[in-house]
N, C-alpha and C. Protein backbone atom coordinates (compact mmCIF):
# COMPACT_ATOMS: atom_id res chain seq x y z
N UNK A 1 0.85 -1.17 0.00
CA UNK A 1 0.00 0.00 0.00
C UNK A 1 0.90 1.24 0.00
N UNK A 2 0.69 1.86 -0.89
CA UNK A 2 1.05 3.56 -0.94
C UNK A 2 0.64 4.38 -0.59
N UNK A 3 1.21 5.30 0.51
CA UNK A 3 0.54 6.59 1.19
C UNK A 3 1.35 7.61 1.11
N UNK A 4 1.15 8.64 0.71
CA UNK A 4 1.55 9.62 0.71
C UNK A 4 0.56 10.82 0.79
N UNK A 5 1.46 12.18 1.54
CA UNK A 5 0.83 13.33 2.11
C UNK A 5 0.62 14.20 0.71
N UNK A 6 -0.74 14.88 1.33
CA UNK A 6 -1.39 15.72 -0.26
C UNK A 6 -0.71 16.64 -0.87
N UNK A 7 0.00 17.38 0.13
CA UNK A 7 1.41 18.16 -0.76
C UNK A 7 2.20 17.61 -1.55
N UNK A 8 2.31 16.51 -1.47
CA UNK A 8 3.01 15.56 -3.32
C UNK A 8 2.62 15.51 -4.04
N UNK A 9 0.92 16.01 -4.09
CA UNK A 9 0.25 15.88 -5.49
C UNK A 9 0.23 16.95 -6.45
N UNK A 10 1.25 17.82 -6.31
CA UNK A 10 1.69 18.74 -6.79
C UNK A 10 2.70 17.95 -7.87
N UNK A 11 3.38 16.77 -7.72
CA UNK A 11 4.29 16.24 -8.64
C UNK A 11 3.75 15.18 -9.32
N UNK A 12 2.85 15.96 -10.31
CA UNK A 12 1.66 14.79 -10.95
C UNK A 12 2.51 13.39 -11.84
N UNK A 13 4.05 13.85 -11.90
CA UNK A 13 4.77 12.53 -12.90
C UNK A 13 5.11 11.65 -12.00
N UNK A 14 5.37 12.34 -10.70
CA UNK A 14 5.87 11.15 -9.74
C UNK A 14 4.47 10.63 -8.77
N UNK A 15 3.43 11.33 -9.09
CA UNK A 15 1.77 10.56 -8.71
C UNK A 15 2.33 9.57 -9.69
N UNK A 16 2.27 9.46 -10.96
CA UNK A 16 1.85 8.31 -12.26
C UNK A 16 2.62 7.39 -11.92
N UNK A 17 3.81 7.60 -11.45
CA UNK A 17 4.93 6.53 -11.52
C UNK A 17 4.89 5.27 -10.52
N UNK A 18 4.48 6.28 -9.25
CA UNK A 18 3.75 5.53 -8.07
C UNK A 18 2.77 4.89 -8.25
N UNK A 19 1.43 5.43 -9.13
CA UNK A 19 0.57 4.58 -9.16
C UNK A 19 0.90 2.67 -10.11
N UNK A 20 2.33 3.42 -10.91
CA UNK A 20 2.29 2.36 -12.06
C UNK A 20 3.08 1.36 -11.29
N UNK A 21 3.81 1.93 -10.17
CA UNK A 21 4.89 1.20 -9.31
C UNK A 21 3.95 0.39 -8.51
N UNK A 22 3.01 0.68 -7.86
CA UNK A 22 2.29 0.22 -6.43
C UNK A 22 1.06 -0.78 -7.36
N UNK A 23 0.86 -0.72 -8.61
CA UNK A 23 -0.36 -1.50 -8.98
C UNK A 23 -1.78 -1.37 -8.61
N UNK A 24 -1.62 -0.57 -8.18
CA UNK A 24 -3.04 -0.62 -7.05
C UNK A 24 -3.05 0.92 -6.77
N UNK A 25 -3.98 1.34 -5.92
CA UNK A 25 -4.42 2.52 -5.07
C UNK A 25 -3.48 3.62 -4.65
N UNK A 26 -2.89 4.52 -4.98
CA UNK A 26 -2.32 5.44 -3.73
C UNK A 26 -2.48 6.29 -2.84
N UNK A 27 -3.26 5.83 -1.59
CA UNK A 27 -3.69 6.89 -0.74
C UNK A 27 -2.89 8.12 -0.73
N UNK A 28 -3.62 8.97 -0.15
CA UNK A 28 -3.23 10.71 -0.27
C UNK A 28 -3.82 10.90 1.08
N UNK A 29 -3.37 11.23 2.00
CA UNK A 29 -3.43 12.02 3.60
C UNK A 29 -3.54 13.88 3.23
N UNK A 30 -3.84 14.03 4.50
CA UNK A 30 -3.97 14.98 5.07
C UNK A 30 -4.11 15.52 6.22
N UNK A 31 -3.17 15.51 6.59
CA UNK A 31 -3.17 16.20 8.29
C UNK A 31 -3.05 14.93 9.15
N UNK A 32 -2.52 13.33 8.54
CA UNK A 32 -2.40 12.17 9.17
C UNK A 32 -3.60 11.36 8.94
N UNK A 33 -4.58 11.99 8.26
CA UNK A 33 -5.86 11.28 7.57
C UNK A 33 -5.79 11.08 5.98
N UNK A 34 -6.77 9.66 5.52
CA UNK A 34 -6.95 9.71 4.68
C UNK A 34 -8.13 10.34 4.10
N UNK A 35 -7.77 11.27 2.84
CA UNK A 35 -8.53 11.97 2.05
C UNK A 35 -8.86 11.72 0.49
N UNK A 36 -7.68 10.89 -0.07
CA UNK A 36 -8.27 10.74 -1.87
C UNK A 36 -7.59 9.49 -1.99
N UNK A 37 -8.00 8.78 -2.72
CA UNK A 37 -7.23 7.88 -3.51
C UNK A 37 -6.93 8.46 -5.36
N UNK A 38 -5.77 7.85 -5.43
CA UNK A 38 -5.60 8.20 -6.82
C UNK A 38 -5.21 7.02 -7.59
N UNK A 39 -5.55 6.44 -8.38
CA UNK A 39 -4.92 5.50 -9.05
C UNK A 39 -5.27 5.11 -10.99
N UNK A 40 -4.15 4.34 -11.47
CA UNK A 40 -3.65 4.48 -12.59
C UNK A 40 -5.32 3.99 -13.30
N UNK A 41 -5.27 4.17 -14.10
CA UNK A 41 -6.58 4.04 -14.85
C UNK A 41 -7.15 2.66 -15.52
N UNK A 42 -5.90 1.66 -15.78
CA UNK A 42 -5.94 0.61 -15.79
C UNK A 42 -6.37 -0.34 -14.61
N UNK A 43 -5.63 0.16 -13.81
CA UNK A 43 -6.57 -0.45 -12.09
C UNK A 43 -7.97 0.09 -12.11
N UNK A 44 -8.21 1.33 -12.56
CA UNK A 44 -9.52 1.57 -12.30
C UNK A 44 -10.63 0.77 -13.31
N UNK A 45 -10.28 0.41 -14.38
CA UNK A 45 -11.01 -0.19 -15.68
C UNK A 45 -11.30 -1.67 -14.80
N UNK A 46 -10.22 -2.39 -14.37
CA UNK A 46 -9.88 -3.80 -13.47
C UNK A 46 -11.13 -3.94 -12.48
N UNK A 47 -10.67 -2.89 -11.91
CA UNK A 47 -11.95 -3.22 -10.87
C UNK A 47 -13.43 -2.73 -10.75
N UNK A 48 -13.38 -1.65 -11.46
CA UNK A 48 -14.67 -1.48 -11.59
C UNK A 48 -15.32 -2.88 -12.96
N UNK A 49 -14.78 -3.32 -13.35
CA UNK A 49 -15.36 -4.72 -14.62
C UNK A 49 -15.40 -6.13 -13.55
N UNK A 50 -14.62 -5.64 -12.62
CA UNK A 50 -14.87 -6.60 -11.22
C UNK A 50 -15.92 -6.33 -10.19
N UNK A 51 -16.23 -5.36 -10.14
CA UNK A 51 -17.63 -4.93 -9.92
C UNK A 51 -18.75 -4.69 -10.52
N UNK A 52 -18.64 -4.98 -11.47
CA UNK A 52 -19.67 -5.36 -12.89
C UNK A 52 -20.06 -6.19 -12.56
N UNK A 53 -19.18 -7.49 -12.88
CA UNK A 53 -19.47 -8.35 -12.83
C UNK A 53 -19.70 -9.46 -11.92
N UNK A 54 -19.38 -8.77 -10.42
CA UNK A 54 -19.78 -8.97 -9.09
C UNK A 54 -21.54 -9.27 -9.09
N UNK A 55 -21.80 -7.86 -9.39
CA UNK A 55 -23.33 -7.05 -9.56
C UNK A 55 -23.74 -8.25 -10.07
N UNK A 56 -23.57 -8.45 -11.10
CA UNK A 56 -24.20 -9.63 -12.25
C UNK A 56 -24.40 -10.80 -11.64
N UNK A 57 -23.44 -11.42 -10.78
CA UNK A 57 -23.28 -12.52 -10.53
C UNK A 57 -24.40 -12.38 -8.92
N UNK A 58 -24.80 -11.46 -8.40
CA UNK A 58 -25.27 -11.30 -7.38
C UNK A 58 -26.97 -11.56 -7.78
N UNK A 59 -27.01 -10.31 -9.21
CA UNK A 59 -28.53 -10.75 -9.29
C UNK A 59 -28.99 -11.85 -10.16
N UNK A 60 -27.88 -12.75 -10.64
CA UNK A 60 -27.95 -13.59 -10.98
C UNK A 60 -28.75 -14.99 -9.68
N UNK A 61 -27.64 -14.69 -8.91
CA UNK A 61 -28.62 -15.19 -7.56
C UNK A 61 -29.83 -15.26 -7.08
N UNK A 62 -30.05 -14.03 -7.05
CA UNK A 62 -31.23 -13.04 -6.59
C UNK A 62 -32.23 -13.67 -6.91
N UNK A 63 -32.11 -13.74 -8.69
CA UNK A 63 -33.12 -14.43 -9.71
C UNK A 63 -33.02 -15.61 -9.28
N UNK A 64 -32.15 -16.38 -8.61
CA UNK A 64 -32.11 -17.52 -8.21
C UNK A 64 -33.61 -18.14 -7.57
N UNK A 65 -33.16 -17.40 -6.21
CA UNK A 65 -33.46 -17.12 -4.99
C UNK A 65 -35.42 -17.10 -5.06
N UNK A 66 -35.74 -16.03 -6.09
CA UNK A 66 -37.06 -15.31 -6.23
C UNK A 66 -37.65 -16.23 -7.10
N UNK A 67 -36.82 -17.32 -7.71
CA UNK A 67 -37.46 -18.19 -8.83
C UNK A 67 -37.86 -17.56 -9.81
N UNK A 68 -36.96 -16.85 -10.22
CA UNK A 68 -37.08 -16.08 -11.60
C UNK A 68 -36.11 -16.96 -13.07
N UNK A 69 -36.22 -17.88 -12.58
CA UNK A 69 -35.62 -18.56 -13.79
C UNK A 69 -36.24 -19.68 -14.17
N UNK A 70 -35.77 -20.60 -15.47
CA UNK A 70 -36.34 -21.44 -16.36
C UNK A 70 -35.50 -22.34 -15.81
N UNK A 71 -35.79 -23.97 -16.64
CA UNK A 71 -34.85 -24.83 -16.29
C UNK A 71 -34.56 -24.58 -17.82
N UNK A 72 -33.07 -24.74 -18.17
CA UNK A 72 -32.69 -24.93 -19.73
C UNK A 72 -33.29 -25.60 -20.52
N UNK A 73 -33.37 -27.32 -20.01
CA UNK A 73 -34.20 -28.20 -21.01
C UNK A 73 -35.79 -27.77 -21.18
N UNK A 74 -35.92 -26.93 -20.31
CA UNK A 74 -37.54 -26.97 -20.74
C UNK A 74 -37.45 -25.60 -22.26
N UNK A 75 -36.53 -25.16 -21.74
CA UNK A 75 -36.50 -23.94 -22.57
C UNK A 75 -36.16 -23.93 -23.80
N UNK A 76 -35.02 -25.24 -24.12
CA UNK A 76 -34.63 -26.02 -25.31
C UNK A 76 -36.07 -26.62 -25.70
N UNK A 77 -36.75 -27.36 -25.56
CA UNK A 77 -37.57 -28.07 -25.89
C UNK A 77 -38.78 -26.64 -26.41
N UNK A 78 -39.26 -25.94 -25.52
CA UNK A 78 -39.49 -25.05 -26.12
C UNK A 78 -39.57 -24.59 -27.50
N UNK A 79 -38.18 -24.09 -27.54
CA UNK A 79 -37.58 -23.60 -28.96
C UNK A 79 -37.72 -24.80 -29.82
N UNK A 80 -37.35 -26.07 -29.37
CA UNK A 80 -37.29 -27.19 -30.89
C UNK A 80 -39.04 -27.44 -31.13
N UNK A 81 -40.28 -27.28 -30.10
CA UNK A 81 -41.55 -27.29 -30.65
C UNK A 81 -41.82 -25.54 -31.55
N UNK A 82 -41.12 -24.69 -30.94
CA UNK A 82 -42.07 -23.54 -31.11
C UNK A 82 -41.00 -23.59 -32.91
N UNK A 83 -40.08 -23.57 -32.67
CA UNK A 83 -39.02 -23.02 -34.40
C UNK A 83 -38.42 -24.12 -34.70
N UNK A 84 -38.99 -25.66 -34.23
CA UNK A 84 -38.59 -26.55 -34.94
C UNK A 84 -36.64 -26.92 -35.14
N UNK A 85 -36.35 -26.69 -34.01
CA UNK A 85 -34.82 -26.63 -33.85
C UNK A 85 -34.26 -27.76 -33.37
């Protein structure tokens, strides 16, 4: 984990370098607290498509759960009476 105080973010090449160094997150303090995270944009694409697809997989459940789903074979059979497949 990377932390550094908010007066460094004045050296936006050595923010990038850190973020590209640390892989991940670089906290930013202030006054001994944390206040921002900054990180490389590729981490940010990563995890937010990891939280996509978190989401997905949750209400995928959900639908589980509520019996909002089909069984496949009925749904195949379906299709081969209704379009002859």
């Amino acid at each position: 984990m990377t932390i550094i105080p908010m007066r460094d973010l004045k050296d936006t090449v050595e923010i990038e370098r850190r973020c590209a160094e640390a892989g991940g997150p670089v906290f930013v303090t202030k006054n001994g607290y944390g206040r921002l995270v900054v990180m490389d944009i590729e981490y940010y694409e990563r995890t937010m498509s990891k939280i996509y697809e978190a989401k997905l997989v949750s209400d995928g459940l959900s639908d589980i759960e509520s019996g909002k789903t089909v069984d496949g074979d009925a749904v195949r059979a379906r299709m081969a009476e209704k379009y002859g497949v």
